[in-house]
N, C-alpha and C. Protein backbone atom coordinates (compact mmCIF):
# COMPACT_ATOMS: atom_id res chain seq x y z
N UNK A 1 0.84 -1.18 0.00
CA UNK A 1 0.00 0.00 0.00
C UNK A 1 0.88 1.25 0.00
N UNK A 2 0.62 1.99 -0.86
CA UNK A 2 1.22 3.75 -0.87
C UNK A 2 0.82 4.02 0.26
N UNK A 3 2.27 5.22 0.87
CA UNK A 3 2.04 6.20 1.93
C UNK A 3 1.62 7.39 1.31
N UNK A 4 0.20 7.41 2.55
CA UNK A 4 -0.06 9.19 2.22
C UNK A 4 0.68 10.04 2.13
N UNK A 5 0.41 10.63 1.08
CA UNK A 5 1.79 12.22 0.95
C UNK A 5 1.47 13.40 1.97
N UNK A 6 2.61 14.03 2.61
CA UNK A 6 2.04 14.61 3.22
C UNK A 6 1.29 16.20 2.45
N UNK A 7 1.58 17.03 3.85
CA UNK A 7 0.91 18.37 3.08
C UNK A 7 2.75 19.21 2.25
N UNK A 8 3.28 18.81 3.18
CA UNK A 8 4.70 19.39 2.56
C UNK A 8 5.13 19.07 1.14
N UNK A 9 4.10 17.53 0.80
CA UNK A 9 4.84 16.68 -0.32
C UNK A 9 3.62 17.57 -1.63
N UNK A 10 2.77 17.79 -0.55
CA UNK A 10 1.59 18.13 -1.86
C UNK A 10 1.84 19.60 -2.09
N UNK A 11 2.61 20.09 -1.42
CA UNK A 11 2.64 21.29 -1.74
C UNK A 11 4.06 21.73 -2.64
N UNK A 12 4.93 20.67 -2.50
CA UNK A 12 5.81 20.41 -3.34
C UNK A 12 5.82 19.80 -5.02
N UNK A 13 4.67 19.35 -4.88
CA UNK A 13 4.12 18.65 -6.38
C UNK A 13 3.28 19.46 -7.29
N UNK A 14 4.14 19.66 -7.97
CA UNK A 14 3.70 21.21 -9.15
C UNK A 14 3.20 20.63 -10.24
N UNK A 15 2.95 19.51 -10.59
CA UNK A 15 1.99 18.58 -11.77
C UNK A 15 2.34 19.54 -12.65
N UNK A 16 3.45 19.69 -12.89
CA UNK A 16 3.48 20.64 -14.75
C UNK A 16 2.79 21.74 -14.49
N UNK A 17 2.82 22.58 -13.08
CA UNK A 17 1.87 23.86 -13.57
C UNK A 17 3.55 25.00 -13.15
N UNK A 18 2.90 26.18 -13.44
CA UNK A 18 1.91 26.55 -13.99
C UNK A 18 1.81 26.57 -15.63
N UNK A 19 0.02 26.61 -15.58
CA UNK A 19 -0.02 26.48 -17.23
C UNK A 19 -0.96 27.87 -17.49
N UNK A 20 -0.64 28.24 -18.45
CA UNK A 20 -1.12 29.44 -19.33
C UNK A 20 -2.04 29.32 -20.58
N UNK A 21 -3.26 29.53 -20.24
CA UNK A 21 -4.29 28.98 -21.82
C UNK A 21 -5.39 30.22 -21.87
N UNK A 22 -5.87 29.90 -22.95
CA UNK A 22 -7.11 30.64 -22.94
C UNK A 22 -8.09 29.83 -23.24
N UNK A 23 -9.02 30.67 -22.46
CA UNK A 23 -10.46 30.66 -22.22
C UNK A 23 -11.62 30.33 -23.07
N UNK A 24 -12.29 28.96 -23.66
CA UNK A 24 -12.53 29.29 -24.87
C UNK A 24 -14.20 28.10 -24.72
N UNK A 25 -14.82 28.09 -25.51
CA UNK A 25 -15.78 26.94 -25.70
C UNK A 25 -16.87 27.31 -24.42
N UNK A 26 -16.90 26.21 -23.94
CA UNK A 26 -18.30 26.20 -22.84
C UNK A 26 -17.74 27.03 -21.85
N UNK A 27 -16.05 26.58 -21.52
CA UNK A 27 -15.60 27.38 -20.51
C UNK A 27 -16.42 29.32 -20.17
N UNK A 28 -15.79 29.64 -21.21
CA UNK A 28 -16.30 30.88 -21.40
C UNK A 28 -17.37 31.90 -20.65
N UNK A 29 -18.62 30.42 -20.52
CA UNK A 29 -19.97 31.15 -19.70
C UNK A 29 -19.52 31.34 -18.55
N UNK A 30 -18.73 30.12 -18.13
CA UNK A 30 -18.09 30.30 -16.62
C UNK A 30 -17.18 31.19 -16.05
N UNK A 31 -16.16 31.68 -16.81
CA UNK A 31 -14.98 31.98 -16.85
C UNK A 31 -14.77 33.38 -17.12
N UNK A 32 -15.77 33.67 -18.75
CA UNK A 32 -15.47 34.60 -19.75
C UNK A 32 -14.51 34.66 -20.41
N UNK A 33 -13.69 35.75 -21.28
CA UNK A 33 -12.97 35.05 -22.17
C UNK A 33 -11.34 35.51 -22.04
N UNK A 34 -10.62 35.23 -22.68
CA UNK A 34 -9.27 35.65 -22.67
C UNK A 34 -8.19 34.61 -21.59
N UNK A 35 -7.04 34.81 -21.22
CA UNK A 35 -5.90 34.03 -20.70
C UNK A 35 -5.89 34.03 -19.57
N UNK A 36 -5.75 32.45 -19.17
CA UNK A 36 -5.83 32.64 -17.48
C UNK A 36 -4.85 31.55 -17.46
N UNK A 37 -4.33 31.59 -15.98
CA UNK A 37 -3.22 31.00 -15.55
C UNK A 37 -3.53 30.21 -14.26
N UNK A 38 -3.57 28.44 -14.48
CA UNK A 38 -3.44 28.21 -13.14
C UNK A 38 -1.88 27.70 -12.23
N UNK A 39 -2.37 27.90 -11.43
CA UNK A 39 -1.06 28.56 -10.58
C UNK A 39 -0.04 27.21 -10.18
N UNK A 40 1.25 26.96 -9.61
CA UNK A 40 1.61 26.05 -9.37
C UNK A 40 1.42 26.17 -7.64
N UNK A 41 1.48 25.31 -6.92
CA UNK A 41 0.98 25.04 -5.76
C UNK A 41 2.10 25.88 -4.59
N UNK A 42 3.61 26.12 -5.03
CA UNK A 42 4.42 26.84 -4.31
C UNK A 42 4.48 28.02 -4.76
N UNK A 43 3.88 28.83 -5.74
CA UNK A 43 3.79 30.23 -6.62
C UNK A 43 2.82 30.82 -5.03
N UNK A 44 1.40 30.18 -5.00
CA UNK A 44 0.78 30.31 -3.89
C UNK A 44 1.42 30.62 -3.01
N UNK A 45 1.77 29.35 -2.49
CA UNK A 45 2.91 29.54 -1.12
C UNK A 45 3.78 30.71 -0.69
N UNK A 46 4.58 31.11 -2.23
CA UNK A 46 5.15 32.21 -1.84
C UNK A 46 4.65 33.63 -1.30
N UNK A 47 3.83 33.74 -2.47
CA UNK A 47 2.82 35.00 -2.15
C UNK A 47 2.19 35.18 -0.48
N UNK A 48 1.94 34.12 0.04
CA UNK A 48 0.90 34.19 1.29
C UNK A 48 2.28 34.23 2.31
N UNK A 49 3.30 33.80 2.19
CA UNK A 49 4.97 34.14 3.18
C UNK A 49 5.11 35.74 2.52
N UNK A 50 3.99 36.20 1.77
CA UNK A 50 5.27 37.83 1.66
C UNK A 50 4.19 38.68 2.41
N UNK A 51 3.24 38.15 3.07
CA UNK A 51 2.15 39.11 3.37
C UNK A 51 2.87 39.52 5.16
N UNK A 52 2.98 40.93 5.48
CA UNK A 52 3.55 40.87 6.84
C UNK A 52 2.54 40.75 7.46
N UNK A 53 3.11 40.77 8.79
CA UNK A 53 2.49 41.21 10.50
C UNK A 53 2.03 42.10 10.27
N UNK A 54 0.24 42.19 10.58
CA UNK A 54 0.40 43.47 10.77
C UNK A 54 -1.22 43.40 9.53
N UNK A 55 -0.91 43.08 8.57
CA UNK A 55 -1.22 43.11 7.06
C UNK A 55 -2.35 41.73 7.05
N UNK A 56 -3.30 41.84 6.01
CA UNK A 56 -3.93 40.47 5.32
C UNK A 56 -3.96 40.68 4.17
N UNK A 57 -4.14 39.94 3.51
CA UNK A 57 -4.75 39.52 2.03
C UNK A 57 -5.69 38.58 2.04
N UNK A 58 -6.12 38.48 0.64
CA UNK A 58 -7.48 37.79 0.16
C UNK A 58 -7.13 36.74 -1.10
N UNK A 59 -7.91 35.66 -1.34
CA UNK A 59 -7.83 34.71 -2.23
C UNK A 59 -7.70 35.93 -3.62
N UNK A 60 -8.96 36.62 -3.46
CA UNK A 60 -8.69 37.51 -4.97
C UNK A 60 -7.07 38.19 -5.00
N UNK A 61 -6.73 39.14 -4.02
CA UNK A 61 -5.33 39.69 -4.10
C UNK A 61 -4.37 38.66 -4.33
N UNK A 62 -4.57 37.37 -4.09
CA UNK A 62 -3.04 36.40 -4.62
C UNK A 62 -3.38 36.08 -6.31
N UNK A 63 -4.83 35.99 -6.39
CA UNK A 63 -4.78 35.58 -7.97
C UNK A 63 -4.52 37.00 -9.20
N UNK A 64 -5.11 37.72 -8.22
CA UNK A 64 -4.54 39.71 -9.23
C UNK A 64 -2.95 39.44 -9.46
N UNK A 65 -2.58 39.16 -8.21
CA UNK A 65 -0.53 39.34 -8.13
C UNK A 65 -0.79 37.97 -9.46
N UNK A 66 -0.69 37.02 -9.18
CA UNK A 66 -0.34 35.85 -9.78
C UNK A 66 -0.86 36.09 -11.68
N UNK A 67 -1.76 36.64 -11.85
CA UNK A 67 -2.25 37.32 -13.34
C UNK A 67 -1.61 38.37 -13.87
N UNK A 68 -0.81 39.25 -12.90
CA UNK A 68 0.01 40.29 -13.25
C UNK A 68 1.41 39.65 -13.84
N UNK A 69 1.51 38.62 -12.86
CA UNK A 69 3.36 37.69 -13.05
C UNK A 69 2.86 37.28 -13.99
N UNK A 70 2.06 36.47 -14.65
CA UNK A 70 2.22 35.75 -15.54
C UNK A 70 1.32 36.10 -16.80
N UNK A 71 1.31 37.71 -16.66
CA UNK A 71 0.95 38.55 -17.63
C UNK A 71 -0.54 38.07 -18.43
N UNK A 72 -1.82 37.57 -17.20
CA UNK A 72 -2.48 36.72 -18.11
C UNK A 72 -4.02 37.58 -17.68
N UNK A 73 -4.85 37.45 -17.94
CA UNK A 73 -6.19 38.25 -17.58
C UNK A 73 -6.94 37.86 -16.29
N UNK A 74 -6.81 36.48 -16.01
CA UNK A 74 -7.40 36.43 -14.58
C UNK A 74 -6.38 35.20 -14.18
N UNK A 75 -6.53 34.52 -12.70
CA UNK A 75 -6.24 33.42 -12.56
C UNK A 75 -7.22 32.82 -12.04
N UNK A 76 -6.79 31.32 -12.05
CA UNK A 76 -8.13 29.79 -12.06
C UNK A 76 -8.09 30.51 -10.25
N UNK A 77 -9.69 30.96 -10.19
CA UNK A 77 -9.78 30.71 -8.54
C UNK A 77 -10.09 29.58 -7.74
N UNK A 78 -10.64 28.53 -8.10
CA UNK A 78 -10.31 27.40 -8.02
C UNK A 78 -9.06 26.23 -7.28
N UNK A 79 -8.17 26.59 -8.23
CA UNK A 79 -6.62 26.18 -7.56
C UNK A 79 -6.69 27.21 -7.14
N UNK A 80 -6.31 27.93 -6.69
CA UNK A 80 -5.61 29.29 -6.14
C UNK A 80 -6.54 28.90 -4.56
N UNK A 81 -7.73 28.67 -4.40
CA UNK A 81 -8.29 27.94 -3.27
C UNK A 81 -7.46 27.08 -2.84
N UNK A 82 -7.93 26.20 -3.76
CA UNK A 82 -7.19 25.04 -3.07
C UNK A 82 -5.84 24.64 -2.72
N UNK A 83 -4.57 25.55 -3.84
CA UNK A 83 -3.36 25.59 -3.08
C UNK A 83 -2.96 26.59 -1.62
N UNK A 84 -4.36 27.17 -1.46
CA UNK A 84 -3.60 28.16 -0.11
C UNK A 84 -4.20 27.36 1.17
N UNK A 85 -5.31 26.65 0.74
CA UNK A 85 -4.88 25.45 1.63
C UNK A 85 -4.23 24.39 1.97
N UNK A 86 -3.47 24.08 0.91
CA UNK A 86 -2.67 23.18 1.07
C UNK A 86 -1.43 23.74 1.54
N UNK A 87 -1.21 24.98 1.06
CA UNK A 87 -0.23 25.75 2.05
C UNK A 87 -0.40 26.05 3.19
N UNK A 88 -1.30 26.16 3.37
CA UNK A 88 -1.81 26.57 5.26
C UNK A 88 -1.57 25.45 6.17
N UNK A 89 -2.12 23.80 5.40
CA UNK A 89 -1.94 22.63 6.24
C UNK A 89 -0.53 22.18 6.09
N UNK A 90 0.47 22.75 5.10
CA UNK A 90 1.81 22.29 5.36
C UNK A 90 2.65 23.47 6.32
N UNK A 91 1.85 24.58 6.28
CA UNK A 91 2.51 25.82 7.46
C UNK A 91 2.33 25.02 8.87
N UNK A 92 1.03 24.36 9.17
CA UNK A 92 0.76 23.86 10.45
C UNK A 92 1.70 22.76 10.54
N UNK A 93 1.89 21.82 9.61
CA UNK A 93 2.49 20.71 9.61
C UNK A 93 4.26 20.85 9.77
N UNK A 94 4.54 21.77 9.32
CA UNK A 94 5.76 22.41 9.87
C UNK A 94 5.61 23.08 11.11
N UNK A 95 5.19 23.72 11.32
CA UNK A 95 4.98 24.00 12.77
C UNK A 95 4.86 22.44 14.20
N UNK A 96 4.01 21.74 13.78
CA UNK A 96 4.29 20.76 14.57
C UNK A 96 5.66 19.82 14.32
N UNK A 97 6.24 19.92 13.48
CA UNK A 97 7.60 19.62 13.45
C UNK A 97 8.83 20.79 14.16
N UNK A 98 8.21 21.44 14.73
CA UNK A 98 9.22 22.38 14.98
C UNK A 98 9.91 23.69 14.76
N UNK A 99 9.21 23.53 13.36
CA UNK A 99 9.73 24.71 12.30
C UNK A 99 9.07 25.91 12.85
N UNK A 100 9.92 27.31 12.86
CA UNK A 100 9.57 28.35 13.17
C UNK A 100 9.11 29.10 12.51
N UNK A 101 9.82 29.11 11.01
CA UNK A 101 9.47 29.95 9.91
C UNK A 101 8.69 29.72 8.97
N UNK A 102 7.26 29.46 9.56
CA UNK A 102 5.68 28.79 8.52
C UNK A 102 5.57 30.08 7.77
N UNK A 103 4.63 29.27 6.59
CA UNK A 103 3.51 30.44 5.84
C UNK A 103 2.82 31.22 7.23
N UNK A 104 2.34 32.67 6.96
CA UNK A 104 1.35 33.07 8.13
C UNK A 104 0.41 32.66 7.46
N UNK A 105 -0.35 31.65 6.79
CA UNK A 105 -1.53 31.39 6.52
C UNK A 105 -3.09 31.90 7.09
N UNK A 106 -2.82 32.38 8.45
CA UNK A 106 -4.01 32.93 9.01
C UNK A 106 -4.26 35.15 8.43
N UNK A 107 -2.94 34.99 7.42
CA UNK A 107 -3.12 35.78 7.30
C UNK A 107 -3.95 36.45 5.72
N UNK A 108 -4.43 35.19 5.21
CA UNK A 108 -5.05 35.26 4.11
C UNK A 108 -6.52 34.60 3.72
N UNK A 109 -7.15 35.73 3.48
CA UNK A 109 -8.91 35.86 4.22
C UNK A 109 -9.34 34.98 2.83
N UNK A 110 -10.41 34.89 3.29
CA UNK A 110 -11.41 34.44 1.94
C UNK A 110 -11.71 35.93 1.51
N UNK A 111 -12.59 36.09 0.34
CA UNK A 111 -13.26 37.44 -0.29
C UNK A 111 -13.88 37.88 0.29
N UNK A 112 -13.83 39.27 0.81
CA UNK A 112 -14.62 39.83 1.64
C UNK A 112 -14.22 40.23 2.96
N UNK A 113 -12.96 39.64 3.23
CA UNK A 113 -12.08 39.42 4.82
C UNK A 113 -12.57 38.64 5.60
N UNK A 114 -13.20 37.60 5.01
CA UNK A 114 -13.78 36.26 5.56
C UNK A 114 -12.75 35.33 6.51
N UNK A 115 -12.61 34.87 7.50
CA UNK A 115 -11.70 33.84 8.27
C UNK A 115 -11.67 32.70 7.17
N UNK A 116 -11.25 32.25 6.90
CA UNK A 116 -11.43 30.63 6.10
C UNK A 116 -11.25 29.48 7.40
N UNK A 117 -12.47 28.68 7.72
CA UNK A 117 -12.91 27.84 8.62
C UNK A 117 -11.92 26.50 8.07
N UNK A 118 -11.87 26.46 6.57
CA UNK A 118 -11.32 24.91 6.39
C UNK A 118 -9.57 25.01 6.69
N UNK A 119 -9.05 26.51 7.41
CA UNK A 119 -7.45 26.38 7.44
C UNK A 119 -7.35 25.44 8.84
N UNK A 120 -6.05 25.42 9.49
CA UNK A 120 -6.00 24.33 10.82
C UNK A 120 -6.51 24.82 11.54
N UNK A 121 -6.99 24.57 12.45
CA UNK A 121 -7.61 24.75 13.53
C UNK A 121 -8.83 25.75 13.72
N UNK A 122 -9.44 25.75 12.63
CA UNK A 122 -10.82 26.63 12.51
C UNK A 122 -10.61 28.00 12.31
N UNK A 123 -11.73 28.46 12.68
CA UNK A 123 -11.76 30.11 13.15
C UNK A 123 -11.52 30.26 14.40
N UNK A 124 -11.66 29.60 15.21
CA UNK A 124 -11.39 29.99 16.69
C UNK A 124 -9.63 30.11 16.82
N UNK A 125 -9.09 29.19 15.79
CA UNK A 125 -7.22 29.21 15.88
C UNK A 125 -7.13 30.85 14.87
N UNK A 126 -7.87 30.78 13.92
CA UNK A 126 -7.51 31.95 13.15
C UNK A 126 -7.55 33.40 13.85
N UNK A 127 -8.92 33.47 14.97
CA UNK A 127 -9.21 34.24 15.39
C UNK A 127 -8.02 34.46 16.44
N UNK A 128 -7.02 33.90 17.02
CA UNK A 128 -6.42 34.03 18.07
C UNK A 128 -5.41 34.48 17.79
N UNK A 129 -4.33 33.81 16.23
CA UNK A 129 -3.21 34.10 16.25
C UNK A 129 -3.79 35.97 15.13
N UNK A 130 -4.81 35.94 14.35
CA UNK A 130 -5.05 37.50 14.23
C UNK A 130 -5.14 38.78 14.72
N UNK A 131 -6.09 38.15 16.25
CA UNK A 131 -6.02 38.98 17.80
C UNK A 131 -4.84 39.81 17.82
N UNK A 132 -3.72 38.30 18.08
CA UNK A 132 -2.52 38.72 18.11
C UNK A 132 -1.46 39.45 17.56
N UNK A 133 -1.79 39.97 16.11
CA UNK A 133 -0.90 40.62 15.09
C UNK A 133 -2.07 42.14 15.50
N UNK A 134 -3.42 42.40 16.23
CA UNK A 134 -3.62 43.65 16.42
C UNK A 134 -5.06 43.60 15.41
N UNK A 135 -5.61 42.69 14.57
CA UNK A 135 -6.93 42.78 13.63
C UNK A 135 -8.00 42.73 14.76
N UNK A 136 -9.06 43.42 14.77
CA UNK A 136 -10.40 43.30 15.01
C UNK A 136 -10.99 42.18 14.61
N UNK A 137 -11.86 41.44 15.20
CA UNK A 137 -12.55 40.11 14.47
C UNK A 137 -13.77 40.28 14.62
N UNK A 138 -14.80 39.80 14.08
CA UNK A 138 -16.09 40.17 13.71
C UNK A 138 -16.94 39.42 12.98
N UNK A 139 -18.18 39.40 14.22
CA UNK A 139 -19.08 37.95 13.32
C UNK A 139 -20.54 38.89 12.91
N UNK A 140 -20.75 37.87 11.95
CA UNK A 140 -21.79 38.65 10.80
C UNK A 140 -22.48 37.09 10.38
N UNK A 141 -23.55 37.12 11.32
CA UNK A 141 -24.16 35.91 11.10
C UNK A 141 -23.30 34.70 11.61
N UNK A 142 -23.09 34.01 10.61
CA UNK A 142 -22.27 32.53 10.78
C UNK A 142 -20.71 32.85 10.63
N UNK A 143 -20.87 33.90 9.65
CA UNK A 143 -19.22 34.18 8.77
C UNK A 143 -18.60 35.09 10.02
N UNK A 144 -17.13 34.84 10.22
CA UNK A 144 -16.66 35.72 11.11
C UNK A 144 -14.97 36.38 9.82
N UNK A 145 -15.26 38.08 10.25
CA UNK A 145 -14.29 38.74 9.08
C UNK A 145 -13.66 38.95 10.13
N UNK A 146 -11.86 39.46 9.22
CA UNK A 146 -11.42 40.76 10.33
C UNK A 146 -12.18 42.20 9.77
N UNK A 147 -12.38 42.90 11.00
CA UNK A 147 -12.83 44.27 10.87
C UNK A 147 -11.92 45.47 9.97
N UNK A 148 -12.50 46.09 9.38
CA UNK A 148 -12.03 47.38 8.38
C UNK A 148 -10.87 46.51 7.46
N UNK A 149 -11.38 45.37 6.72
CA UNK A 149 -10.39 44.73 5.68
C UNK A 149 -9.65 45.89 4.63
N UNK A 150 -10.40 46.65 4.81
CA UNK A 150 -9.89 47.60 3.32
C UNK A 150 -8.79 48.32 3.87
N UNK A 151 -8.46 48.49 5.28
CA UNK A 151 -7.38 49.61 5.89
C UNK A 151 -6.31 48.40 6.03
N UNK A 152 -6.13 46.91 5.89
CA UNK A 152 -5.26 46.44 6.17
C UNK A 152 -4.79 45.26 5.01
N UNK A 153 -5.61 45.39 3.85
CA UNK A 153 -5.36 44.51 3.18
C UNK A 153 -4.16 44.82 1.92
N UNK A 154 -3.12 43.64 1.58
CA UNK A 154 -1.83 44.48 0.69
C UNK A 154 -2.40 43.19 -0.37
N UNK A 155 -1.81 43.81 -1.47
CA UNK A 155 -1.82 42.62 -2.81
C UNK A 155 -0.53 42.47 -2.58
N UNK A 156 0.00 40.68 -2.68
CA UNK A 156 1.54 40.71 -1.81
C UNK A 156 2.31 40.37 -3.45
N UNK A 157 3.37 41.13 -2.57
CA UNK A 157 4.60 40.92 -3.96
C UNK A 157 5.98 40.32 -3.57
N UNK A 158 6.08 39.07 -3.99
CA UNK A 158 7.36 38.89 -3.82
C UNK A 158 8.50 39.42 -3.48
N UNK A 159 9.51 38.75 -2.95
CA UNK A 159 10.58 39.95 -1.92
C UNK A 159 11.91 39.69 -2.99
């Protein structure tokens, strides 16, 4: 039987991306039209390590940066989901190994300055280590944001 890969291994496995295409056929209704880029799984990674203390970003602000680099009209939001979780569960997963220097993964909201519930340890972990960098937190129904997203949010750029 294969061993499960971990989150470090999946976040290491770039399946031939990134790839650069356009937009075309049925896609289109979904999508609309012109060049989009989906991302490779450590392109992610990097972006969400350049966001400081202090600072958040949003799923949309990593795919704007990531469409600007790769000079394309939008990026797949889709992956771009799903690799910043897989970066978030290999930030934790380094962390329980010891490692000091994780992704801040709690520092990158869903749209809207949404907490994202599926990173480690919920919203109640998100809400604590955010506390701690100085964000306001704030529930709105079920969804809990940080407060005044627009005064603290950066589109992150590589260092």
């Amino acid at each position: 039987m294969k061993a499960k890969k971990s989150w470090r291994e999946k976040l290491s496995d770039d399946k031939g991306l990134p790839k650069v295409g356009r937009v075309e056929g049925k896609m289109t209704k979904r999508w609309g039209t012109g060049t989009m880029v989906i991302p490779a799984p450590r392109e992610v990674d990097a972006l969400m390590r350049c966001v400081p203390r202090g600072k958040v970003t949003t799923i949309n602000e990593l795919r704007a940066a990531l469409a600007r680099k790769h000079k394309v009209d939008f990026t797949c939001p889709i992956t771009t989901g799903i690799f910043s979780w897989i970066a978030a569960h290999a930030a934790a997963e380094d962390e329980d190994q010891g490692r000091r220097r994780i992704t801040p993964y709690w520092r990158t909201l869903k749209s809207g300055g949404e907490l994202n519930p599926k990173y480690p340890g919920g919203v109640a972990a998100l809400r604590k280590l955010l506390r701690a960098e100085g964000h306001k937190i704030v529930q709105r129904g079920k969804k809990v944001f940080v407060k005044d997203t627009e005064r603290v949010t950066i589109e992150p750029r590589p260092l």
